[in-house]
N, C-alpha and C. Protein backbone atom coordinates (compact mmCIF):
# COMPACT_ATOMS: atom_id res chain seq x y z
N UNK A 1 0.85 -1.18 0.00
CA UNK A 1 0.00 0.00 0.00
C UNK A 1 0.89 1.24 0.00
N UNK A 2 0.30 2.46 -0.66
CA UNK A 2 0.95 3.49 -0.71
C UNK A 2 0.50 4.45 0.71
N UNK A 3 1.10 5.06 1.23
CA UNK A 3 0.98 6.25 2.03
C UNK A 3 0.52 7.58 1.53
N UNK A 4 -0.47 8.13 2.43
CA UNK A 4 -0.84 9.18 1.71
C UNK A 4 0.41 10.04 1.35
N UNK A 5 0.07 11.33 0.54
CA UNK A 5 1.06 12.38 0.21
C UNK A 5 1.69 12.67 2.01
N UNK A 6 0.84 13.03 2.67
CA UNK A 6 1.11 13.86 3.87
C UNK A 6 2.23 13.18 4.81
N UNK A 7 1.98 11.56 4.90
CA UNK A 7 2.67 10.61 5.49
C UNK A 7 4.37 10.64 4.97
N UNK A 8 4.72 11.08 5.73
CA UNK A 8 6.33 10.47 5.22
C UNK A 8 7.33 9.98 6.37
N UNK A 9 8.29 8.89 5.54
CA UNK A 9 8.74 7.70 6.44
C UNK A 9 9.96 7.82 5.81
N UNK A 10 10.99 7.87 6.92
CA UNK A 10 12.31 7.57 6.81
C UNK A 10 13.10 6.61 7.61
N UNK A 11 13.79 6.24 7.38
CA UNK A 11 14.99 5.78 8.50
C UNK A 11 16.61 5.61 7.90
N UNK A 12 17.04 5.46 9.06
CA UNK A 12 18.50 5.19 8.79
C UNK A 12 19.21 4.14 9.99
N UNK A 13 20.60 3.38 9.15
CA UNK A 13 21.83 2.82 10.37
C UNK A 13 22.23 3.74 11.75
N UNK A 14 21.85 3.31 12.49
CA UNK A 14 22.32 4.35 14.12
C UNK A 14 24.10 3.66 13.93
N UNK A 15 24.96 4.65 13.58
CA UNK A 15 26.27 4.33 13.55
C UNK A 15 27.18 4.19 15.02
N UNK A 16 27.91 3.12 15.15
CA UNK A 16 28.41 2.43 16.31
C UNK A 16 28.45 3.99 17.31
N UNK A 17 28.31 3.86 18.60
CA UNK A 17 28.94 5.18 19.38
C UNK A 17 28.21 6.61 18.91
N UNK A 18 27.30 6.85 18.47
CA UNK A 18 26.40 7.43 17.89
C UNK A 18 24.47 7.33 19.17
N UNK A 19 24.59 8.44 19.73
CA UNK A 19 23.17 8.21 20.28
C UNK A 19 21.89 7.60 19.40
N UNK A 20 20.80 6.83 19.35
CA UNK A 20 20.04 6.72 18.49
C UNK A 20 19.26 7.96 18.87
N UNK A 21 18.98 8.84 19.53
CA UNK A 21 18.35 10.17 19.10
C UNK A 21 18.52 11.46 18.57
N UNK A 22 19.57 11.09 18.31
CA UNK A 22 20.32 11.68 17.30
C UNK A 22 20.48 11.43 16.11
N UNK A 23 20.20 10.15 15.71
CA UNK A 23 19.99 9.82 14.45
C UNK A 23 18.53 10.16 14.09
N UNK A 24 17.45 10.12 15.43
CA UNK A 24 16.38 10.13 14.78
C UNK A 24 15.90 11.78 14.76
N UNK A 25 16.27 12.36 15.51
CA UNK A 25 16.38 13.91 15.33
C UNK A 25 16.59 14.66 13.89
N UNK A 26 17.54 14.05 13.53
CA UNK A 26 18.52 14.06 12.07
C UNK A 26 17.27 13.63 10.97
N UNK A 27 16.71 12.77 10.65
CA UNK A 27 16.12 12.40 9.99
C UNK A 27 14.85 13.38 10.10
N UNK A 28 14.14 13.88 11.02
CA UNK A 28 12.60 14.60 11.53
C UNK A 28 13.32 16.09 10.86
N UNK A 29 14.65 16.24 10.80
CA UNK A 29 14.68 17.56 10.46
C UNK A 29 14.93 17.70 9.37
N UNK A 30 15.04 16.49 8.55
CA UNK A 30 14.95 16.45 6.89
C UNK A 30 13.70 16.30 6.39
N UNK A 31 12.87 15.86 6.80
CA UNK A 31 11.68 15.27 6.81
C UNK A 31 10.57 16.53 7.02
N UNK A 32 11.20 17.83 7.97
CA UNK A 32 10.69 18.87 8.01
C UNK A 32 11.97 20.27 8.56
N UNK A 33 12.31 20.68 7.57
CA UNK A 33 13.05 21.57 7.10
C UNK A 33 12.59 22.89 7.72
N UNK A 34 13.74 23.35 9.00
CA UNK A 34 13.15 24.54 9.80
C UNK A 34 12.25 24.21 10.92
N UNK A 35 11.69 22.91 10.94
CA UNK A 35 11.13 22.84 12.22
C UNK A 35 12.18 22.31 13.96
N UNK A 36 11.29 22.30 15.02
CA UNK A 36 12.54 21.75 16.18
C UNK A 36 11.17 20.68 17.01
N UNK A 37 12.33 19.69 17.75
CA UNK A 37 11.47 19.01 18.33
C UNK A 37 11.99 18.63 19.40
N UNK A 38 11.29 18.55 20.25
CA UNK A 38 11.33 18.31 21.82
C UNK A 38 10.61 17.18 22.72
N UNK A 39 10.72 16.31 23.70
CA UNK A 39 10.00 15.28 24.25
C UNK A 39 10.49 16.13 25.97
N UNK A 40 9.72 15.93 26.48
CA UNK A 40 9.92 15.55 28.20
C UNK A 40 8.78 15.40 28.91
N UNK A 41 9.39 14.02 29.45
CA UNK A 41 8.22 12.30 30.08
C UNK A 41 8.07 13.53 31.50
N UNK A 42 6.37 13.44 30.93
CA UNK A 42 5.60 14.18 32.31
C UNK A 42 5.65 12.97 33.60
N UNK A 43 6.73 12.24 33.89
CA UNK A 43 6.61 11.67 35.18
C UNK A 43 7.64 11.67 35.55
N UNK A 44 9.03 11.79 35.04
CA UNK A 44 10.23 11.54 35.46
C UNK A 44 11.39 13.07 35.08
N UNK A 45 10.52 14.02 33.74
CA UNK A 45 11.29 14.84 33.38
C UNK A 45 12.34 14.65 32.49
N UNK A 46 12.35 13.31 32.16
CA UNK A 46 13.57 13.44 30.78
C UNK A 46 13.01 13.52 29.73
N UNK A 47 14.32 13.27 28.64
CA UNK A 47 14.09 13.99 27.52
C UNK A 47 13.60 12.58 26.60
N UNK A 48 12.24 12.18 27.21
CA UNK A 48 11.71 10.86 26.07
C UNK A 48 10.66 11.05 25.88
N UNK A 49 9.48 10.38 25.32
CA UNK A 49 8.10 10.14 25.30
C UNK A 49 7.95 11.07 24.03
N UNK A 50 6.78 11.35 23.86
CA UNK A 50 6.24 11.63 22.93
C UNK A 50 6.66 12.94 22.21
N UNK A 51 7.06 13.03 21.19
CA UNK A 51 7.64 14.29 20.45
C UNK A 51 6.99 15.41 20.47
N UNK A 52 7.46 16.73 20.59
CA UNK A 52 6.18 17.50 20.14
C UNK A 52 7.06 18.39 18.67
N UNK A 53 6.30 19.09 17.83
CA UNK A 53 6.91 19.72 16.89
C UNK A 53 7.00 21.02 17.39
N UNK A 54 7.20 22.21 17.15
CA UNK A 54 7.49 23.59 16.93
C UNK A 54 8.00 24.09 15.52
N UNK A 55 7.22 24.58 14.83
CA UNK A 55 7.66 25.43 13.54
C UNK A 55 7.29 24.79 12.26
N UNK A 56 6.22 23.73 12.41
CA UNK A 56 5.68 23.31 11.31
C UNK A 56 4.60 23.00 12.41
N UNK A 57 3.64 22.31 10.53
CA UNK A 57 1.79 22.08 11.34
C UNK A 57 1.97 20.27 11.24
N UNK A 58 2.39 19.69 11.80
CA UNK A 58 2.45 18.16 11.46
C UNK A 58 2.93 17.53 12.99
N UNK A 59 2.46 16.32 13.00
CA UNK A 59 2.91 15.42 13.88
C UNK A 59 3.72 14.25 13.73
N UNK A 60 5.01 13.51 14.80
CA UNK A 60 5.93 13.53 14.51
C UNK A 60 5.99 12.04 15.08
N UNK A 61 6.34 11.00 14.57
CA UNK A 61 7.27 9.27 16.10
C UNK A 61 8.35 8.97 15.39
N UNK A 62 8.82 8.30 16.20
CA UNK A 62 10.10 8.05 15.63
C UNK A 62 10.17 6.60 16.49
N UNK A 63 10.85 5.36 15.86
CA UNK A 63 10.96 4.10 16.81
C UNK A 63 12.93 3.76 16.47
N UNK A 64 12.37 2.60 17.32
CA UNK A 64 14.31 1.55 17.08
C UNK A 64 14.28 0.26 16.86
N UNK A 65 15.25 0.21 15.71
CA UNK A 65 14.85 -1.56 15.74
C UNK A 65 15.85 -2.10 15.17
N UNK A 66 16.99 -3.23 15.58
CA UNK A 66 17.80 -3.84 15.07
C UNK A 66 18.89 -3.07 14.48
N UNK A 67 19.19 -1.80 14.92
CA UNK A 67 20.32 -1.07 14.88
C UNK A 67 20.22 0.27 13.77
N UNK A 68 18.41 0.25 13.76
CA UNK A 68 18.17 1.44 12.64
C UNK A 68 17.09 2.61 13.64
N UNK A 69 17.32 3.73 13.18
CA UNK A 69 16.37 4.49 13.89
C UNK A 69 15.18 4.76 12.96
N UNK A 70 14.52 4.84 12.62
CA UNK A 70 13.60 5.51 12.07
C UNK A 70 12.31 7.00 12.58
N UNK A 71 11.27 7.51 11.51
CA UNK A 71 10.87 8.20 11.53
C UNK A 71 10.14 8.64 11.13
N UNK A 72 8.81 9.00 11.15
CA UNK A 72 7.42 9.42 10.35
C UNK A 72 6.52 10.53 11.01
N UNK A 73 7.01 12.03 9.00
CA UNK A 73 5.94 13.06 9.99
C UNK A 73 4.72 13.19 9.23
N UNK A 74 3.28 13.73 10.00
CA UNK A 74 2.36 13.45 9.40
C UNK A 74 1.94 15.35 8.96
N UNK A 75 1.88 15.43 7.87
CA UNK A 75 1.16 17.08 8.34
C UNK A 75 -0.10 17.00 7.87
N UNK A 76 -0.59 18.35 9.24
CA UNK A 76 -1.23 18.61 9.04
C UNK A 76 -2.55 17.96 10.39
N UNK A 77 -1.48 16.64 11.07
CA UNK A 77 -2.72 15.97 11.76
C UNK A 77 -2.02 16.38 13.09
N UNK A 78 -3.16 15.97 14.12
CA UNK A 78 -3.30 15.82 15.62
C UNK A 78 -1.62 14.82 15.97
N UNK A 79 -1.93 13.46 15.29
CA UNK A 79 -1.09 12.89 16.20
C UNK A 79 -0.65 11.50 15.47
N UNK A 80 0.80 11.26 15.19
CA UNK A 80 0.66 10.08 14.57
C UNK A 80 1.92 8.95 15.12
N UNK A 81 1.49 7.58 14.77
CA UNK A 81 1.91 6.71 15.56
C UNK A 81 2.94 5.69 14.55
N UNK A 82 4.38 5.34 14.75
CA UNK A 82 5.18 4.74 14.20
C UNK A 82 5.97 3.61 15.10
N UNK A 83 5.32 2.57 14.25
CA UNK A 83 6.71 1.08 15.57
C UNK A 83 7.22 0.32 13.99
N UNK A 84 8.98 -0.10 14.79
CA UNK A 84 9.20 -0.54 14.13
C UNK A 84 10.06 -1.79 15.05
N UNK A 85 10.10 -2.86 14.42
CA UNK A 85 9.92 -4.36 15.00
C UNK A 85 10.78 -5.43 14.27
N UNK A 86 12.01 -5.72 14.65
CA UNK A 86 12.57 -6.81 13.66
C UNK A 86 11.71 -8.13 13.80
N UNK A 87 12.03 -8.66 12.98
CA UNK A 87 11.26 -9.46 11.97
C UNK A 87 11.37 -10.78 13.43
N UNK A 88 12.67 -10.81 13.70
CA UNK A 88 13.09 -12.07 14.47
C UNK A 88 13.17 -12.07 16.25
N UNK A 89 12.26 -10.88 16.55
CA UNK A 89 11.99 -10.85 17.67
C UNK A 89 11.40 -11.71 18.79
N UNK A 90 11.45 -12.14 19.94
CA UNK A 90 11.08 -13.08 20.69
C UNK A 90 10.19 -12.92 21.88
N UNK A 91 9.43 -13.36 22.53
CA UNK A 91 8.76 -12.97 23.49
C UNK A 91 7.38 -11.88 23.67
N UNK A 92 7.34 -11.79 22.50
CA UNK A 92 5.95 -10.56 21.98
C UNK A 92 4.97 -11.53 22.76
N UNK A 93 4.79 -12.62 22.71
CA UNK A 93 3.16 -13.41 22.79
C UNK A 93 3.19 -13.19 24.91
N UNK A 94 4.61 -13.23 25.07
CA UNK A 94 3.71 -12.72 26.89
C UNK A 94 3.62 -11.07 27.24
N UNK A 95 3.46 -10.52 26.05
CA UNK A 95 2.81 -9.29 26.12
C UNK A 95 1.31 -9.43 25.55
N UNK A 96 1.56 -9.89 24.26
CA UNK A 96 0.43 -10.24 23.84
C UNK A 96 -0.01 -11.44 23.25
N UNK A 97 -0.91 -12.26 23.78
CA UNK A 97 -0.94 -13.74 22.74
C UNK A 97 -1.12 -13.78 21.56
N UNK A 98 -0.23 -14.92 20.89
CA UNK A 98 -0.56 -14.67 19.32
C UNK A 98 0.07 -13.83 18.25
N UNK A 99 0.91 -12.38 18.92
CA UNK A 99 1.48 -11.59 18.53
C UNK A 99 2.94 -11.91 18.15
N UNK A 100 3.11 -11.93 16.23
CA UNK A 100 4.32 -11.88 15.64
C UNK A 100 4.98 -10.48 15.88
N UNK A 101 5.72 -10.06 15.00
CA UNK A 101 6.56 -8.39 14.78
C UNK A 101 5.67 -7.84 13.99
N UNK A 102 5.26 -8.18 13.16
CA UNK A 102 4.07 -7.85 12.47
C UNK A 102 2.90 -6.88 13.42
N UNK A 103 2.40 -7.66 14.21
CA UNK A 103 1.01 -7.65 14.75
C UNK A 103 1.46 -6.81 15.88
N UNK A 104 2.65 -7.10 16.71
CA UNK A 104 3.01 -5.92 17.67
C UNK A 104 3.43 -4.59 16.82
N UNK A 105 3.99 -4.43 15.85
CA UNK A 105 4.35 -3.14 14.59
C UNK A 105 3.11 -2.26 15.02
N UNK A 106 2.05 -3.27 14.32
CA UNK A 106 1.04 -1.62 14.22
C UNK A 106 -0.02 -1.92 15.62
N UNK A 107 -0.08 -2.96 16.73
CA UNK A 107 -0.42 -2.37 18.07
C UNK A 107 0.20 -1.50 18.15
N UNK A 108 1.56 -0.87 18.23
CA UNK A 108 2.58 -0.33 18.82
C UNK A 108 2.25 1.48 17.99
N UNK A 109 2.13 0.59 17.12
CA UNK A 109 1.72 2.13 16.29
C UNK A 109 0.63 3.00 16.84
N UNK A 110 -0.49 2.15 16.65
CA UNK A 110 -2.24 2.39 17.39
C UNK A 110 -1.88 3.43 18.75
N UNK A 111 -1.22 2.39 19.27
CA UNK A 111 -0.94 3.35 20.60
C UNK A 111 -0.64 4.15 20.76
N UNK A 112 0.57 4.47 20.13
CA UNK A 112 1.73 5.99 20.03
C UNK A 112 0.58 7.06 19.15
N UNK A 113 -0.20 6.59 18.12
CA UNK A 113 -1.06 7.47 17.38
C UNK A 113 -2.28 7.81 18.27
N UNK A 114 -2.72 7.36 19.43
CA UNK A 114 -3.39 7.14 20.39
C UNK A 114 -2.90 8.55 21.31
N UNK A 115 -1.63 8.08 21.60
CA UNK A 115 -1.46 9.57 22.65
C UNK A 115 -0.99 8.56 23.85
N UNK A 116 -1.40 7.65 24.03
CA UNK A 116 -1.56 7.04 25.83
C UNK A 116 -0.27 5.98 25.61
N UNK A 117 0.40 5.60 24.23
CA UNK A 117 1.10 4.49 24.22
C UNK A 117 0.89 3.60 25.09
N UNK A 118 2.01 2.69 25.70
CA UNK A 118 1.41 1.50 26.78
C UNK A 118 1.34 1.68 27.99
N UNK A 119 0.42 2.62 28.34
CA UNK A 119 -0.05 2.98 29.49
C UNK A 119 -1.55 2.35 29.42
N UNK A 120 -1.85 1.87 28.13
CA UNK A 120 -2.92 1.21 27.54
C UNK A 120 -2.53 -0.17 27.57
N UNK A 121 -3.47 -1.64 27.81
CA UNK A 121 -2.91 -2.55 27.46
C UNK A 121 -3.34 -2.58 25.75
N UNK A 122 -2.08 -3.65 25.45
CA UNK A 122 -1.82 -3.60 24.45
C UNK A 122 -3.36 -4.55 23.46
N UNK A 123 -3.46 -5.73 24.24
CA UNK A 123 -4.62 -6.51 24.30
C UNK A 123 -6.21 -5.99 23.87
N UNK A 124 -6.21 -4.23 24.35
CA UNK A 124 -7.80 -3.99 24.12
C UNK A 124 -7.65 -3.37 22.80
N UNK A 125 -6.19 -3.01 21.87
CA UNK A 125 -6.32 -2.91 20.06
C UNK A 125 -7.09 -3.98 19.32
N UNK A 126 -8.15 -3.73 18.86
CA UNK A 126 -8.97 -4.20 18.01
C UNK A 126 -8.85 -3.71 16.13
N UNK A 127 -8.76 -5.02 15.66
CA UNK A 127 -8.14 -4.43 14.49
C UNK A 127 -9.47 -5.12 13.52
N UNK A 128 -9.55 -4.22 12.12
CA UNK A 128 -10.74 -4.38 11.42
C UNK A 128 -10.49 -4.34 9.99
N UNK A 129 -11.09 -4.70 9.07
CA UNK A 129 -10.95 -4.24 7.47
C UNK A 129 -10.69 -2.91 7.13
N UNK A 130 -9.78 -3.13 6.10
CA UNK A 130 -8.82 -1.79 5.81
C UNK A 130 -9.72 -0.84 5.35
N UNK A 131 -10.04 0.49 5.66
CA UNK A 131 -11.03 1.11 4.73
C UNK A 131 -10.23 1.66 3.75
N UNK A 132 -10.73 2.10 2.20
CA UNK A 132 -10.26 2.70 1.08
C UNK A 132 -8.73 3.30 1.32
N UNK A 133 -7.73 2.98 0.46
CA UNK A 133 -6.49 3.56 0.48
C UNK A 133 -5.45 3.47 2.05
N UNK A 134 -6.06 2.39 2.84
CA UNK A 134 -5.58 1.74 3.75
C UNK A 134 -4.77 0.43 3.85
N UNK A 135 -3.91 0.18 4.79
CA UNK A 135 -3.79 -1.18 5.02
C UNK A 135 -4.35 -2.15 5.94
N UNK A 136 -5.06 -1.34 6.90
CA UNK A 136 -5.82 -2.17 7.78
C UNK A 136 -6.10 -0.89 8.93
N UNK A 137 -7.90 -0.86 9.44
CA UNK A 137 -7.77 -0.13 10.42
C UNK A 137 -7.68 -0.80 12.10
N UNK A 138 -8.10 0.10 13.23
CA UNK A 138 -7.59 -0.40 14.73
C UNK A 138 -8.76 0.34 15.35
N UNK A 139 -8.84 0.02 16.61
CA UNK A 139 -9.62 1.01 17.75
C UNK A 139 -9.25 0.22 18.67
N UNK A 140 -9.43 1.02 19.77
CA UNK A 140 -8.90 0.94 21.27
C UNK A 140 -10.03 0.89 21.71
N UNK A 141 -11.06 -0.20 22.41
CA UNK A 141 -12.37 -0.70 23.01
C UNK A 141 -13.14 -0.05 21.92
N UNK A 142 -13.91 0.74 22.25
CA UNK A 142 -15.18 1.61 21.10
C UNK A 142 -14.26 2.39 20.86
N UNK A 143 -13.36 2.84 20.92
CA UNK A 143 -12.92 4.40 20.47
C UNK A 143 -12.90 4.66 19.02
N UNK A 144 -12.17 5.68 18.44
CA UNK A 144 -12.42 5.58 16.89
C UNK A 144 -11.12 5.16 16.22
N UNK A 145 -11.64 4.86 15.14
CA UNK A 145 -11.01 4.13 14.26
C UNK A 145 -9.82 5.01 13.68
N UNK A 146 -8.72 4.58 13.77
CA UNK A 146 -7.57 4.72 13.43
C UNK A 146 -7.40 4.35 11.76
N UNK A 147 -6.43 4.67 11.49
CA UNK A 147 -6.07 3.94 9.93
C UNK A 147 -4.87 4.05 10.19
N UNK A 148 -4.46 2.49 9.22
CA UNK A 148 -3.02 2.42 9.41
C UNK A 148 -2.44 1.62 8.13
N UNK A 149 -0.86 1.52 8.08
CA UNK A 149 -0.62 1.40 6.88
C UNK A 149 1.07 0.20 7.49
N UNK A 150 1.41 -1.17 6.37
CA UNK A 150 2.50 -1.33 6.56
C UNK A 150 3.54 -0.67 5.78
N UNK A 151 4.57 -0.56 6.17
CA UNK A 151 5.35 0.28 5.17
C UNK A 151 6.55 -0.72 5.50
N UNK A 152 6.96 -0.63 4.21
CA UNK A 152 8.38 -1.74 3.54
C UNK A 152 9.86 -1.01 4.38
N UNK A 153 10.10 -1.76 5.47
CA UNK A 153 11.52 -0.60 5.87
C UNK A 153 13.01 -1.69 4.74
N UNK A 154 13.84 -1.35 5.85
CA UNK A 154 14.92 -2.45 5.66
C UNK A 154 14.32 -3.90 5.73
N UNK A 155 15.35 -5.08 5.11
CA UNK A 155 15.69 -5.94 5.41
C UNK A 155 15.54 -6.88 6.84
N UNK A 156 14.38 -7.57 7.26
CA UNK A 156 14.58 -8.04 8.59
C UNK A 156 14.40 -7.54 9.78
N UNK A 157 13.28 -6.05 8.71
CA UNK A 157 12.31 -4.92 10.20
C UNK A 157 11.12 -4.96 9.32
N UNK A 158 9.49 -5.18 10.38
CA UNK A 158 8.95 -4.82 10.21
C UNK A 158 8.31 -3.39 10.45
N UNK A 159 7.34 -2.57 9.76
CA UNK A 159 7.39 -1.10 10.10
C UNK A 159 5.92 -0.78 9.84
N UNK A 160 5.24 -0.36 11.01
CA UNK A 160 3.87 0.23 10.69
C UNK A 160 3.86 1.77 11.21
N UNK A 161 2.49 2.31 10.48
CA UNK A 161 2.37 3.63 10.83
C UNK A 161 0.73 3.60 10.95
N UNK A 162 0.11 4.57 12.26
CA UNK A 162 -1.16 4.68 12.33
C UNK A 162 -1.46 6.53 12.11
N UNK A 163 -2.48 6.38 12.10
CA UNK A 163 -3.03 7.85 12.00
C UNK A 163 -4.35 7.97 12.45
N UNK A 164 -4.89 8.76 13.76
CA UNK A 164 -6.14 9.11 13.53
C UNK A 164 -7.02 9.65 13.06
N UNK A 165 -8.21 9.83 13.31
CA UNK A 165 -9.51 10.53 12.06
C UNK A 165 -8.60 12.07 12.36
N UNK A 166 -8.84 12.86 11.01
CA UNK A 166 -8.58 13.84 11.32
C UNK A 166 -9.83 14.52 11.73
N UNK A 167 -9.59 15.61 12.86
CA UNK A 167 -10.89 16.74 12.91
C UNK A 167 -10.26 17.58 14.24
């Protein structure tokens, strides 16, 4: 499936001795030219959790996986959600039963596009037929329906991206 125009997805190698937020910083500021971005976790005060933008109209995630950082900004929306998941990961099913890299990818996504990430269990993502120009949508108990998309990364990562309704 293609991504809308607005959606855009990057990543790159996090090079040995190299912070990975720095790689993924690097990438959000190619991705949006002149903007700055900032995180700090309302419980502890560091510099993680959820991105915010300044100097553009778009929303911003960024994940890690198997030694790549990646990155996806959305403009124009509220809030958007990016996981990325090697292929050969282990132990997903005692988070969630049943769950490949695949299936944790775009839970992981849902959530971060959600706002609450896993402060939510992961378990109440409900996933449904793709609507038009989708790859598959999600909701969190009744809530609303998300849309989401797989996107082709590297070699031996899986990579989803969610987006909510806009309004």
């Amino acid at each position: 499936m293609t991504l809308p125009a607005e959606i855009r997805v990057a990543w790159r190698r996090i090079p040995g001795g190299v912070e990975r937020r720095i790689v993924s910083r690097a990438l959000l500021a190619e991705l949006l030219p002149g903007a700055s971005f900032a995180a700090r976790c309302a419980r502890c005060g560091g510099e993680h959790g959820r991105l915010r933008v300044s100097g553009a109209d778009a929303a911003v995630s960024v994940s890690y996986a198997g030694g790549w950082a990646f990155a996806v900004t959305a403009s124009g929306a509220m809030s958007v959600g990016l996981d990325a998941v090697p292929v050969a990961v282990t132990g997903l099913e005692r988070v969630l039963p049943g769950a490949d890299a695949g299936a944790w990818a775009r839970v992981e996504a849902v959530l971060k596009a959600d706002g609450r990430g896993l402060a939510v269990d992961p378990a109440r993502v409900r996933f449904a037929a793709a609507s038009p120009g989708a790859d598959w949508n999600a909701r969190i108990d009744d809530g609303p329906a998300l849309t989401g998309w797989d996107v082709t990364g590297p070699p031996g990562v899986v990579v989803a991206v969610a987006l909510p309704p806009r309004g």
